[in-house]
Protein backbone atom coordinates (compact mmCIF):
# COMPACT_ATOMS: atom_id res chain seq x y z
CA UNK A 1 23.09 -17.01 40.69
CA UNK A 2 23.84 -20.82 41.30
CA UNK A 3 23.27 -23.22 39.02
CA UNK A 4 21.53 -26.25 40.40
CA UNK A 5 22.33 -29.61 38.38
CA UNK A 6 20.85 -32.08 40.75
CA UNK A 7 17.82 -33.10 38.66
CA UNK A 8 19.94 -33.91 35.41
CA UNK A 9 19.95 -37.28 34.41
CA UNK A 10 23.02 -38.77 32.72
CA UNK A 11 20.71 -41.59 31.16
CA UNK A 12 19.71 -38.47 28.97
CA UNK A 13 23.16 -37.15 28.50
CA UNK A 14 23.26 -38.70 25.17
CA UNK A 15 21.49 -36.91 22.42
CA UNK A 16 20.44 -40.70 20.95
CA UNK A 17 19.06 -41.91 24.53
CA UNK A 18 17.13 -38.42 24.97
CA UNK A 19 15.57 -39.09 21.60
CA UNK A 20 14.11 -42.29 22.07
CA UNK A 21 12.44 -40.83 25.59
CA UNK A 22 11.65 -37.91 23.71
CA UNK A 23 9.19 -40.74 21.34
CA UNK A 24 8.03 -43.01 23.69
CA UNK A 25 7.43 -40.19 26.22
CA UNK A 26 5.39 -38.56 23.16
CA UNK A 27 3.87 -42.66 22.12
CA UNK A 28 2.42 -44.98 24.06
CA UNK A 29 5.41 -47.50 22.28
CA UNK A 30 7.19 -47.70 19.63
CA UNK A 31 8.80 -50.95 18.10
CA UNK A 32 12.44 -51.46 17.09
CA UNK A 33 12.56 -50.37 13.80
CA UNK A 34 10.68 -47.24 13.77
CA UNK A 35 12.59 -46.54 16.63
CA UNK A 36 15.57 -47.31 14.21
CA UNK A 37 14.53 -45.38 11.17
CA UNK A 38 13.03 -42.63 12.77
CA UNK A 39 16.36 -42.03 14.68
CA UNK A 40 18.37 -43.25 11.45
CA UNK A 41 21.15 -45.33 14.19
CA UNK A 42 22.21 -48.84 13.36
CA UNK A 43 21.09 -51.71 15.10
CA UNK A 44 23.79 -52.30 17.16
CA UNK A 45 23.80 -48.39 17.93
CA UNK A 46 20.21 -48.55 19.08
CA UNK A 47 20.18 -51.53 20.95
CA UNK A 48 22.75 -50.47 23.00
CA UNK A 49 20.74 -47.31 24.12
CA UNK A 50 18.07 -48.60 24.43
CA UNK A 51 19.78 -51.13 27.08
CA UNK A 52 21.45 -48.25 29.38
CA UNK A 53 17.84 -47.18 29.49
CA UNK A 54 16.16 -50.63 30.41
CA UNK A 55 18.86 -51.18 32.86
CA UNK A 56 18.04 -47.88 34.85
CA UNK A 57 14.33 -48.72 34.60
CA UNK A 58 13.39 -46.18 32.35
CA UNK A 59 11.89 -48.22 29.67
CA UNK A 60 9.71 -51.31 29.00
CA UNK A 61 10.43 -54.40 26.66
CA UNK A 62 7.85 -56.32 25.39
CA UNK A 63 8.14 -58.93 22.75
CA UNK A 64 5.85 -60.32 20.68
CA UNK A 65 5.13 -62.28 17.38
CA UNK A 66 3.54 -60.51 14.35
CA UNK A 67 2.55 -63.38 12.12
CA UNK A 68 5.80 -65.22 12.22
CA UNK A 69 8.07 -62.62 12.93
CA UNK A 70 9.33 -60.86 15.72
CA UNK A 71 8.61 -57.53 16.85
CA UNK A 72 10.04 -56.23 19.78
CA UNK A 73 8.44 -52.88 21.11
CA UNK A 74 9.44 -50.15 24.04
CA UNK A 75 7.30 -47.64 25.83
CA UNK A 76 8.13 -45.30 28.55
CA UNK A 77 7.90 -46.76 32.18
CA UNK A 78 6.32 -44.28 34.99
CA UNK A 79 9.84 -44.00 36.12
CA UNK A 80 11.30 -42.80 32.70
CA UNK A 81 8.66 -40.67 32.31
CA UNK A 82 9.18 -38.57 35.93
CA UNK A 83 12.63 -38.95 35.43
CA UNK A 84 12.90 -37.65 32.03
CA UNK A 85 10.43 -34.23 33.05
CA UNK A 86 12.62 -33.61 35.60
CA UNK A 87 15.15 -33.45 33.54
CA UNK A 88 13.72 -31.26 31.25
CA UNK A 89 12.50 -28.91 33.69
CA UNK A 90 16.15 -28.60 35.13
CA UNK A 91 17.39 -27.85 31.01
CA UNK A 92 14.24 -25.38 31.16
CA UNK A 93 15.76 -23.87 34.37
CA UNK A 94 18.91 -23.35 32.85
CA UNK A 95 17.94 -22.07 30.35
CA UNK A 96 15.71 -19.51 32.17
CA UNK A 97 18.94 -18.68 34.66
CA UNK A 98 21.16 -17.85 31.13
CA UNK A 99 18.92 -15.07 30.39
């Protein structure tokens, strides 16, 4: 049987990058530091990531003040999220093909 691999997405090769889709695919957003504690990453860690997945589209950035403080907050674009089910339907495939 041949194993198809077009629908894999190497945005979500990285277990840290397939996490945060995995919450804001799950949340309607989520702000920095949750993100950050939730994932337990450092800041620069994170930031990077998240990044890679603004720069393919995946993701939205809004920033905002809370009081006097920044908050900075991500949520799933509609590209993320069709991209990101496809690519779990292909690790689903692959997983069915193994058996």
């Amino acid at each position: 049987m041949k194993l198809s691999l077009e629908h894999f997405d190497k945005a979500f090769e990285n277990r840290i990058r397939l996490q945060i889709m995995s919450v804001l695919v799950a949340n309607d957003s989520y702000d920095f530091n949750s993100l950050k504690d939730l994932l337990k990453v450092t800041d620069g860690n994170l930031a990077s990531h998240l990044k890679a997945l603004e720069k393919e589209e995946y993701i939205t950035v809004t920033k905002t003040f809370l009081g006097r403080k920044p908050n900075t907050s991500y949520a799933a674009s509609d590209k993320g999220r069709d991209a990101f089910k496809l690519h779990l339907k292909a690790l689903e495939n692959l997983i069915k093909q193994q058996k």
